[in-house]
Protein backbone atom coordinates (compact mmCIF):
# COMPACT_ATOMS: atom_id res chain seq x y z
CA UNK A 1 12.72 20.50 -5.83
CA UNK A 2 11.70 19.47 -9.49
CA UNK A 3 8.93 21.08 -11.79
CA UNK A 4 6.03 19.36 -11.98
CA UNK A 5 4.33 18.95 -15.21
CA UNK A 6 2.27 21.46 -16.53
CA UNK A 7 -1.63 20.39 -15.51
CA UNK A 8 -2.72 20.55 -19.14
CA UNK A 9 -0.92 17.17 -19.77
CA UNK A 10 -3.89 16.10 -17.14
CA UNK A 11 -7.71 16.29 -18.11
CA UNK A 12 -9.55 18.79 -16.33
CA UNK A 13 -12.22 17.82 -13.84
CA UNK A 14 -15.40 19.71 -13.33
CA UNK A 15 -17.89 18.61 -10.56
CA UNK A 16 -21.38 18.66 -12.76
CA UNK A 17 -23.94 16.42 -10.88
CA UNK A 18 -26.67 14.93 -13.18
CA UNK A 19 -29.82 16.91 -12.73
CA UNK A 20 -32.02 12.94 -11.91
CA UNK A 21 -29.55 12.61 -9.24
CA UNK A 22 -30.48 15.98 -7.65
CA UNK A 23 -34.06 15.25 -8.62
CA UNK A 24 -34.34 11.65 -6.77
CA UNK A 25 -32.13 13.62 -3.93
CA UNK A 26 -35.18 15.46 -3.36
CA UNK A 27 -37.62 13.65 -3.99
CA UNK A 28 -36.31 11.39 -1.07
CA UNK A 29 -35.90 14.48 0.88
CA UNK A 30 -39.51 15.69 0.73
CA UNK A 31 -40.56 12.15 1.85
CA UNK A 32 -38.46 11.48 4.90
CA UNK A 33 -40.05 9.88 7.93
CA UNK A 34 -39.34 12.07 10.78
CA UNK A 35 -38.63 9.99 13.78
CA UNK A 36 -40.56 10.74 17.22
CA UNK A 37 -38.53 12.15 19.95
CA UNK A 38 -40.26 12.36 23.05
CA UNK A 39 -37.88 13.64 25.99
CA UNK A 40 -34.62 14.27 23.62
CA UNK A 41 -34.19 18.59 24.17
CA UNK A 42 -31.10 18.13 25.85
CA UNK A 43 -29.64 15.24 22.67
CA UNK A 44 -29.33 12.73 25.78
CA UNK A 45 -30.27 10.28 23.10
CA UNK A 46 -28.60 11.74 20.20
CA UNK A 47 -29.07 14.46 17.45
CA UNK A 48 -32.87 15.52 17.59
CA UNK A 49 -35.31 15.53 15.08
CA UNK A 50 -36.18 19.07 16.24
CA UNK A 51 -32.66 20.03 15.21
CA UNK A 52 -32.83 17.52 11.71
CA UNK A 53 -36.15 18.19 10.43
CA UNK A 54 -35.79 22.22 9.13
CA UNK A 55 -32.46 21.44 7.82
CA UNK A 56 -33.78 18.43 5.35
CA UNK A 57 -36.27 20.46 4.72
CA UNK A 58 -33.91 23.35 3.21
CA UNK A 59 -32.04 20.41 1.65
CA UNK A 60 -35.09 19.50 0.09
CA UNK A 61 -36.40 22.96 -0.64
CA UNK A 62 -33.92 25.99 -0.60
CA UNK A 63 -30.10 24.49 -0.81
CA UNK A 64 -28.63 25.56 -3.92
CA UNK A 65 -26.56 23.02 -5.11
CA UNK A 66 -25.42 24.72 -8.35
CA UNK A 67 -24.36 27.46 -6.45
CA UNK A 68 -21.94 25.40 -4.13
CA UNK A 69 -20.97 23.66 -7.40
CA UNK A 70 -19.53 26.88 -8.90
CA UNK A 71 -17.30 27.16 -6.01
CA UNK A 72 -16.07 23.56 -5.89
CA UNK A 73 -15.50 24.25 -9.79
CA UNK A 74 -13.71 27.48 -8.80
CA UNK A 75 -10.68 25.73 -7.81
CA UNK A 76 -8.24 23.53 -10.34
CA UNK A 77 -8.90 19.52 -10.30
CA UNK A 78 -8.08 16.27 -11.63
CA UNK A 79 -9.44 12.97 -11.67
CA UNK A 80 -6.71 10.06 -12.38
CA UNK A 81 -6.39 6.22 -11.93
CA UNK A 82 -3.57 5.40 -9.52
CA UNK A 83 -3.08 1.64 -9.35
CA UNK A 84 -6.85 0.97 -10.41
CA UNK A 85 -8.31 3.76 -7.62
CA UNK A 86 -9.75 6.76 -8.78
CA UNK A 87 -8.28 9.75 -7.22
CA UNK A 88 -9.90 13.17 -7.31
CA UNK A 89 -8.00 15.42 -6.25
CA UNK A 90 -7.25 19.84 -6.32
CA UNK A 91 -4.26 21.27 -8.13
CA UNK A 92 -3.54 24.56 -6.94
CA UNK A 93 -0.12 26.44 -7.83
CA UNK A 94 2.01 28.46 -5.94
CA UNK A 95 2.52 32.03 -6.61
CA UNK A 96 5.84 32.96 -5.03
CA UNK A 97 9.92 32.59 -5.81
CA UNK A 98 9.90 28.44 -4.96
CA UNK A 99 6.85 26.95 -3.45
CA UNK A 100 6.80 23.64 -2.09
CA UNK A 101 4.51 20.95 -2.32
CA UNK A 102 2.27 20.04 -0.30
CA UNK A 103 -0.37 17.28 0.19
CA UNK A 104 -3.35 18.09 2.72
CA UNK A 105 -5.01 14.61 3.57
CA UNK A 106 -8.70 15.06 4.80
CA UNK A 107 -10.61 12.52 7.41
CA UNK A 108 -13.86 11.21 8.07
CA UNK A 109 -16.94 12.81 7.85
CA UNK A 110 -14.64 15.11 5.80
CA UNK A 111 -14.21 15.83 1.73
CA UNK A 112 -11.24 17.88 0.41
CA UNK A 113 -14.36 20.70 0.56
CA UNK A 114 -12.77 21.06 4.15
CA UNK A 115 -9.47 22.26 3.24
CA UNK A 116 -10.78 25.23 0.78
CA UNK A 117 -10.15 28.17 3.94
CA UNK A 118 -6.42 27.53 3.79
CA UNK A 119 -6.30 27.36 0.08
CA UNK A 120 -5.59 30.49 -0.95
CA UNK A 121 -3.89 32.14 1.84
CA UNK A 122 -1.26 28.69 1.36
CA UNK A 123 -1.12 29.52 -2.28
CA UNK A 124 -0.48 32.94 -2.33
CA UNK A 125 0.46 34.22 1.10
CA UNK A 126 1.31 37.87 -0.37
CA UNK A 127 -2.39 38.18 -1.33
CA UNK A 128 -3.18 37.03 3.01
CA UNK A 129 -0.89 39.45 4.30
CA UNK A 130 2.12 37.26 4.14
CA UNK A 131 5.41 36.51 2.65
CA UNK A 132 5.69 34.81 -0.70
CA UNK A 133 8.70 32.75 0.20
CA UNK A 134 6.16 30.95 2.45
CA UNK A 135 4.23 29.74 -0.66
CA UNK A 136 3.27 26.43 -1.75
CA UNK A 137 1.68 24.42 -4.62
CA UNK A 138 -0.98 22.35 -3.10
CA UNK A 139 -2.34 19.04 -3.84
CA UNK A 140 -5.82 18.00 -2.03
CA UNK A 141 -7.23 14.48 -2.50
CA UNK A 142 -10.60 12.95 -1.90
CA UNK A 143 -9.37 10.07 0.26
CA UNK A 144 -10.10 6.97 -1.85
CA UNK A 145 -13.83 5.66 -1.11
CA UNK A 146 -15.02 9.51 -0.43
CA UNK A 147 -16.96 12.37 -2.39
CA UNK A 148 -15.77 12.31 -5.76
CA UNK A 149 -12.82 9.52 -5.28
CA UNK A 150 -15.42 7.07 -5.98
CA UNK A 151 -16.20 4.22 -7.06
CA UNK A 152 -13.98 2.13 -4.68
CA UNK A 153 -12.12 -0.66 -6.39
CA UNK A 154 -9.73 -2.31 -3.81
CA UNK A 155 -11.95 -4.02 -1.12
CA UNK A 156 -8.88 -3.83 1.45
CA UNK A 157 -8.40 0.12 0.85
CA UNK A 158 -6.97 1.40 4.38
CA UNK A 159 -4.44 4.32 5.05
CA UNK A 160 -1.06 2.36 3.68
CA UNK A 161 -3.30 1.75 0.62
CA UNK A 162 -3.39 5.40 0.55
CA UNK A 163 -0.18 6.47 1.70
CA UNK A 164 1.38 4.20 -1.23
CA UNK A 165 -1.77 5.88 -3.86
CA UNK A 166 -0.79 9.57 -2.54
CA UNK A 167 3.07 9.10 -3.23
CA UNK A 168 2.43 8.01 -6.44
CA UNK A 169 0.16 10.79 -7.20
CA UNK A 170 3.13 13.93 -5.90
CA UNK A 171 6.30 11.61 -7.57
CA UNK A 172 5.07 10.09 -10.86
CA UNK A 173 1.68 11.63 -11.58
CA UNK A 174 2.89 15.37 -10.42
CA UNK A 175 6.32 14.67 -10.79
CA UNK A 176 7.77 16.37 -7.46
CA UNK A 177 10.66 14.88 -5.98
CA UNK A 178 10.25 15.89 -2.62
CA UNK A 179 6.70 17.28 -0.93
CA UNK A 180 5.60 17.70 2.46
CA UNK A 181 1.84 16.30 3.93
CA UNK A 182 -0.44 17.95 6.07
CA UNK A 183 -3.39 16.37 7.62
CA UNK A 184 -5.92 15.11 10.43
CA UNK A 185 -7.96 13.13 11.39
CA UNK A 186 -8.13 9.47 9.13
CA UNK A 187 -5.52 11.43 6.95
CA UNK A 188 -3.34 11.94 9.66
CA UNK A 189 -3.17 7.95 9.80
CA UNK A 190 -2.28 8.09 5.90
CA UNK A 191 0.04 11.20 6.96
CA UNK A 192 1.81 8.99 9.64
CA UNK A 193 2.43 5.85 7.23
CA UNK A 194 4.19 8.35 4.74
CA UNK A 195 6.49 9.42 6.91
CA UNK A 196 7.05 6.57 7.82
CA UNK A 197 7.42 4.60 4.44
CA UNK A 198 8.35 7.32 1.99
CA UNK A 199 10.74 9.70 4.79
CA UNK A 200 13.52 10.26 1.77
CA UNK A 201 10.71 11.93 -0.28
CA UNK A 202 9.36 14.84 2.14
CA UNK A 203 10.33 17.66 3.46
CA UNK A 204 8.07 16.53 6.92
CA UNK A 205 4.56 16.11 8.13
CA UNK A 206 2.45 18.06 10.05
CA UNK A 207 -0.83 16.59 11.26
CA UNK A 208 -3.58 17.69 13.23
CA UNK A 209 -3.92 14.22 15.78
CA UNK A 210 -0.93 12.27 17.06
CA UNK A 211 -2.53 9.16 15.68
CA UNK A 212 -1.00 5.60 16.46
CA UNK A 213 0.23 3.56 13.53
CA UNK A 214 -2.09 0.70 15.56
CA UNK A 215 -4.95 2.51 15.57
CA UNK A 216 -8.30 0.55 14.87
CA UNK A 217 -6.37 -2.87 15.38
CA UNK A 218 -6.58 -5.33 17.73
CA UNK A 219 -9.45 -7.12 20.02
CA UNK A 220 -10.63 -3.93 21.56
CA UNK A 221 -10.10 -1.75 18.73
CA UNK A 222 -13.66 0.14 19.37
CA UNK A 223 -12.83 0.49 23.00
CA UNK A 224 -11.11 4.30 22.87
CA UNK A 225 -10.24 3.29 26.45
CA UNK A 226 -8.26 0.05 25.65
CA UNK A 227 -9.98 -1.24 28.22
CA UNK A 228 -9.36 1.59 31.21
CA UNK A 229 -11.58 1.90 33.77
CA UNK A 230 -12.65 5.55 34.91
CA UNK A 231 -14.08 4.94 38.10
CA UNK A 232 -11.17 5.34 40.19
CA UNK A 233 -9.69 8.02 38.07
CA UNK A 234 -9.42 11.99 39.91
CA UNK A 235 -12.36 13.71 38.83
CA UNK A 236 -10.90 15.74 36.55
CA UNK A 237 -9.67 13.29 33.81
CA UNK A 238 -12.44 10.91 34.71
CA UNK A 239 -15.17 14.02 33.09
CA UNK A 240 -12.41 14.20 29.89
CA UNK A 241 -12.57 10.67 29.21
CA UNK A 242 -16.59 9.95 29.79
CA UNK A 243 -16.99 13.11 27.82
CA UNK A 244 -14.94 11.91 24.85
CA UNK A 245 -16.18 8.42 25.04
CA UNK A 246 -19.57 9.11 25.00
CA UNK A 247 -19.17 11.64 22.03
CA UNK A 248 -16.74 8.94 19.74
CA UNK A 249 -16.98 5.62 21.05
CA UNK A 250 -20.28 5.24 19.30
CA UNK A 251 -18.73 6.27 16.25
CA UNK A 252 -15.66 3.91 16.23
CA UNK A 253 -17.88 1.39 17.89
CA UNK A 254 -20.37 1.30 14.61
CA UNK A 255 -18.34 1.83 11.50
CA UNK A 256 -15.46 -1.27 13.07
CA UNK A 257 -18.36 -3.48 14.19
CA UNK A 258 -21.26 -2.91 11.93
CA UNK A 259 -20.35 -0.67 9.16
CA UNK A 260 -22.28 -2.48 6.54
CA UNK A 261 -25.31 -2.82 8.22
CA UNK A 262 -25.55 0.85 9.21
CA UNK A 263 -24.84 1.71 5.17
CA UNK A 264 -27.78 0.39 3.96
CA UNK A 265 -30.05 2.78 5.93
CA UNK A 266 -27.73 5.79 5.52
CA UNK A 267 -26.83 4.84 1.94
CA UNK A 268 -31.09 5.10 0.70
CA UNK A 269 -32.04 7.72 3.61
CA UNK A 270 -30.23 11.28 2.76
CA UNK A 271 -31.79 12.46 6.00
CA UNK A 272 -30.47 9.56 7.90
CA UNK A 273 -26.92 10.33 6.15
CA UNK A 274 -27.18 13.57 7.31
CA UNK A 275 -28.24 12.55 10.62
CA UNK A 276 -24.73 10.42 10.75
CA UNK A 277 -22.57 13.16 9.61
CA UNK A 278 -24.07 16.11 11.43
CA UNK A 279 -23.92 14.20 14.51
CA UNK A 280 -19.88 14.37 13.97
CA UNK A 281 -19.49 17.71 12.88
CA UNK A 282 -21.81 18.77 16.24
CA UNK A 283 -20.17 17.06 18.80
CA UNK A 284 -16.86 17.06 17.26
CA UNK A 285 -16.29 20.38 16.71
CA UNK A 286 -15.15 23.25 19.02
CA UNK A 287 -16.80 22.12 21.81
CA UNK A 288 -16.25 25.88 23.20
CA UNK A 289 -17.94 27.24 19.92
CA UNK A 290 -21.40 28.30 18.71
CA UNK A 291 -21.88 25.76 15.56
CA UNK A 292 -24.69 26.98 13.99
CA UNK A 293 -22.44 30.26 13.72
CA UNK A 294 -19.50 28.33 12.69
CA UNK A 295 -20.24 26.07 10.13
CA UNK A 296 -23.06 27.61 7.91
CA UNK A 297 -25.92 25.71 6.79
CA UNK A 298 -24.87 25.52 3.19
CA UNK A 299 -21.65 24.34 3.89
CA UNK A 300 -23.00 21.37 5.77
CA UNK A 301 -25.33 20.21 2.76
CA UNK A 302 -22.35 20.75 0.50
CA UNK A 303 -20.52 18.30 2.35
CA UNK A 304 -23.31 16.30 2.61
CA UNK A 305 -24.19 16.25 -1.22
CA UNK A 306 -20.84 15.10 -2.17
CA UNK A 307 -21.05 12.45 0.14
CA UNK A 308 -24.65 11.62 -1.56
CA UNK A 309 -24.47 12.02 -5.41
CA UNK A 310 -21.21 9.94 -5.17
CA UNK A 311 -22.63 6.76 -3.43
CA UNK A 312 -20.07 7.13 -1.00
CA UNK A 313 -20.93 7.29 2.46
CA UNK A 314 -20.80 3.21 2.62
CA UNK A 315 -17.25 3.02 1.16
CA UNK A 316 -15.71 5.61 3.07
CA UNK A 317 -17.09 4.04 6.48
CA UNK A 318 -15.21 0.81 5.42
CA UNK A 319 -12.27 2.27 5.41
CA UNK A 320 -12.03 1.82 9.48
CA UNK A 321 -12.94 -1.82 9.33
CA UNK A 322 -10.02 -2.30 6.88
CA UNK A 323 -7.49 -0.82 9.21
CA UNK A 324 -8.40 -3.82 11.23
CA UNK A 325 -9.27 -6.73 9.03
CA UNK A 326 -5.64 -5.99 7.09
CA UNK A 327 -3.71 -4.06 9.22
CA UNK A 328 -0.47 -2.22 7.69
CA UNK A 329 2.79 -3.66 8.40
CA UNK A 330 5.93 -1.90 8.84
CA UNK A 331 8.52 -2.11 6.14
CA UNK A 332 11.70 -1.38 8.32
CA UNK A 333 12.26 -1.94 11.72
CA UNK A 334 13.51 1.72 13.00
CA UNK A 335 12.01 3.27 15.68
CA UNK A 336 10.27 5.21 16.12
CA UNK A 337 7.91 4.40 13.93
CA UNK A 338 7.32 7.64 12.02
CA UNK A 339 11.19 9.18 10.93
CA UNK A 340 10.24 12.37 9.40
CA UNK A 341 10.34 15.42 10.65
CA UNK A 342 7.09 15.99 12.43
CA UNK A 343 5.23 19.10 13.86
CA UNK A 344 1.52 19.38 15.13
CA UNK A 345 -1.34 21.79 15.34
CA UNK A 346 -3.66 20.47 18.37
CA UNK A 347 -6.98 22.76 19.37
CA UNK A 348 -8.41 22.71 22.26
CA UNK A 349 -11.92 22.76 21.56
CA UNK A 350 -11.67 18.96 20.15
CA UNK A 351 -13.40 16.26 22.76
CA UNK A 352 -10.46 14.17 21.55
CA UNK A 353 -8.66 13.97 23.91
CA UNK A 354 -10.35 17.11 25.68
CA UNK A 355 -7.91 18.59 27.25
CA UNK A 356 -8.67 21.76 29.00
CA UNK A 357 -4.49 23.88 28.63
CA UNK A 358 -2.19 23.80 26.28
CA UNK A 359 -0.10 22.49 28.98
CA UNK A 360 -2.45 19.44 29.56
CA UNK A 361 -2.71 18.91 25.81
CA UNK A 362 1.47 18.62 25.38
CA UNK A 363 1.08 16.13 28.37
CA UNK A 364 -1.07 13.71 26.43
CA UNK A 365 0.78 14.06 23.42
CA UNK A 366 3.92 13.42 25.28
CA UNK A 367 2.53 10.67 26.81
CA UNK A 368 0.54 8.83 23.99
CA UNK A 369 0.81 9.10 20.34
CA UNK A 370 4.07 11.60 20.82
CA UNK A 371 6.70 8.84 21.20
CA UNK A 372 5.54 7.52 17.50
CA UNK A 373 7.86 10.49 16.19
CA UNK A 374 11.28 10.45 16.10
CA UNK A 375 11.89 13.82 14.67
CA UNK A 376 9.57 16.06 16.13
CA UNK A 377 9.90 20.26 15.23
CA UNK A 378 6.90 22.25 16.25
CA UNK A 379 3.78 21.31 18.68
CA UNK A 380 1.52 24.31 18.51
CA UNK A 381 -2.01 24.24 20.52
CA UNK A 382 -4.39 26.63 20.09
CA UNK A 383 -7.88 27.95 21.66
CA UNK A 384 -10.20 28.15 18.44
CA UNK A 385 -11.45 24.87 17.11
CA UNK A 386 -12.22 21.05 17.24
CA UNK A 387 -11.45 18.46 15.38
CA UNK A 388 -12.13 19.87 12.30
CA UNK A 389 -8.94 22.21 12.34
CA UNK A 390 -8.12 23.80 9.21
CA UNK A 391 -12.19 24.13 8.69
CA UNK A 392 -12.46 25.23 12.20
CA UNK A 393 -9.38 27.51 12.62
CA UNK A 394 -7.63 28.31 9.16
CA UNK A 395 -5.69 31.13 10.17
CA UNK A 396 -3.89 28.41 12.66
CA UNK A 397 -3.47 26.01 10.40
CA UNK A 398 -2.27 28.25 7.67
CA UNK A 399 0.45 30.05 10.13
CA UNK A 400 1.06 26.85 11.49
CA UNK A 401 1.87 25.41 8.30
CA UNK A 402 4.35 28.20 7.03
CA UNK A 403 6.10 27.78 10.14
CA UNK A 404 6.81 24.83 10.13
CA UNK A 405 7.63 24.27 6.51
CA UNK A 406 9.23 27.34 6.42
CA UNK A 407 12.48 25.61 8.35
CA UNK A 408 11.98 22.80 6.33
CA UNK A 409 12.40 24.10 2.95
């Protein structure tokens, strides 16, 4: 494993949002347009304006911004050019005899704001209880198109663009020779290509959804189903797929077929944003949870604001459309597709693909996105959490991660 350079040869990036930005921010706030909602108390027509409406008003009147600021400057970052893309991105060493690199890929609705639980305890497991062998020096990107990756400059930017951005960013920018990636969600896509394309450079991957290297391609690409019909199904996995069809197909659905058109009322609306991305984190989190308990309020308009004062919600939508529109193409013919060494973290409270055991959830994998892998290590389910795993359930993700890296070394 090499050295990488010493972060002061790279400028030093502070978040410090211009005070007219946070000024129109509220000001648009204070003069949202509730919608009516007759008839909505059980969200049979989606997220209710009884649920919206106090939490743009905090936005508006209460959230501290500077506050969550401070903690997204508490951490190191960077801000570089990588083939004409801007890449944010966190730079946090490794305290402990030889810590490996590691790249944690986010998704969508995400920002690399979601990662921050694992952070420390990854960085310096003696300070979490663990064993500083396990440590590693990790590298957290805003995807390119999200939070503070912005402004987009490749109009085709999908997960290969990314994959090919991110190993850039670990070989030449960091200088590592050899790193492992972490991820979910969209990243898992980007996590996917790499070990596909750039196997000889990691240690292995470990992702968070067994994503197909097709996914969002083809005719039907909206249709989560592929064009199954449930009717005929046992009852059982009929409920799991109408359940997680009616909480993402709407999703998939809008950002492949429509993406643009929904950006121009979420890009001038932050309460319509917000709307958009609460939504997600509702519905896709641990469905067996208590959200408001999980995910505090100031958390969400973090996640939210970065999304805002970056002018980014539009760009990072498009980057499902350009899945399809240029879809990646293998560069060798092996197969499986993906040859590094793989391991997964699934949780059981995700909708996607809903599975009720641990048992069940090995049987989809098997079955599905599992035979993408030829190498695969470690598939670890656990109770706590949604799709939103290393948010949602750190302390998994974090053990999970040692573990698996830990052989891998």
């Amino acid at each position: 494993m090499s050295i990488s350079p010493s972060d002061n040869t790279l400028p030093p990036f502070a978040v410090n949002v211009d005070q007219k930005d946070l000024d129109d921010l509220k000001a648009r706030l204070k003069l949202t347009r509730f919608a009516p909602d007759l008839g909505n108390e059980d969200e049979r027509y989606g997220l209710p304006t009884a649920y919206l409406k106090p939490i743009v008003e905090y936005w508006a009147d209460g959230f501290d911004w500077r506050a969550a600021e401070a903690k997204l400057n508490s951490v190191n970052q960077h801000r570089v050019e990588v083939a004409g893309t801007p890449i944010h991105f966190i730079h946090e060493r490794g305290k402990g005899p030889a810590p490996v690199p590691l790249l944690l890929n986010h998704g969508w609705p995400w920002t690399s704001h979601h990662w921050h639980r694992v952070i420390g305890p990854l960085t310096d497991p003696a300070a979490f209880g663990g064993d500083p062998a396990d440590a590693f020096d990790v590298v957290i990107p805003s995807l390119p198109g999200f939070g503070f990756s912005t402004p987009l400059t490749n109009p085709s930017e999908n997960y290969a663009d990314m994959a090919d951005q991110f190993h850039t960013l670990m070989t030449e920018v960091l200088g590592y020779e050899k790193y492992g990636v972490g991820a979910a969600d969209y990243g898992a896509l980007v996590g996917a290509r790499m070990g596909h394309k750039y196997v000889d450079s990691l240690y292995g991957i470990h992702l968070g959804n067994e994503m197909p290297p097709a996914m969002f391609q083809g005719d039907r690409a909206w249709d989560l189903t592929g064009g199954q019909q449930t009717e005929d199904l046992p009852p059982a996995e009929r409920a799991r797929l109408v359940r997680r069809n009616n909480i993402y197909v709407s999703h998939v659905a809008a950002h492949l077929l429509d993406g643009q058109t929904i950006t121009h009322g979420l890009n001038d609306s932050p309460a319509g944003m917000l709307a958009w991305i609460l939504k997600r984190y509702r519905t896709w989190s641990d469905r067996n949870g208590d959200f408001d308990a999980n995910w505090p309020v100031d958390d969400i308009l973090t996640f939210a604001t970065i999304f805002w004062v970056n002018n980014s919600i539009g760009s990072s939508i498009r980057a499902y459309k350009n899945a399809s529109l240029y879809p990646p193409k293998p560069v060798n013919d092996k197969t499986p597709y993906v040859q590094a060494p793989a391991s997964f973290t699934f949780l059981l409270g995700d909708s996607s693909p809903g599975a009720e055991t641990a048992e069940e959830r090995v049987r989809i994998f098997e079955n599905g996105g599992g035979r993408f892998y030829a190498d695969i290590r470690d598939v670890n389910v656990h109770e706590k959490g949604g799709h939103f795993g290393p948010y949602e359930n750190p302390e998994a993700w974090t053990d999970d991660l040692r573990a698996s890296f830990r052989k891998l070394r």
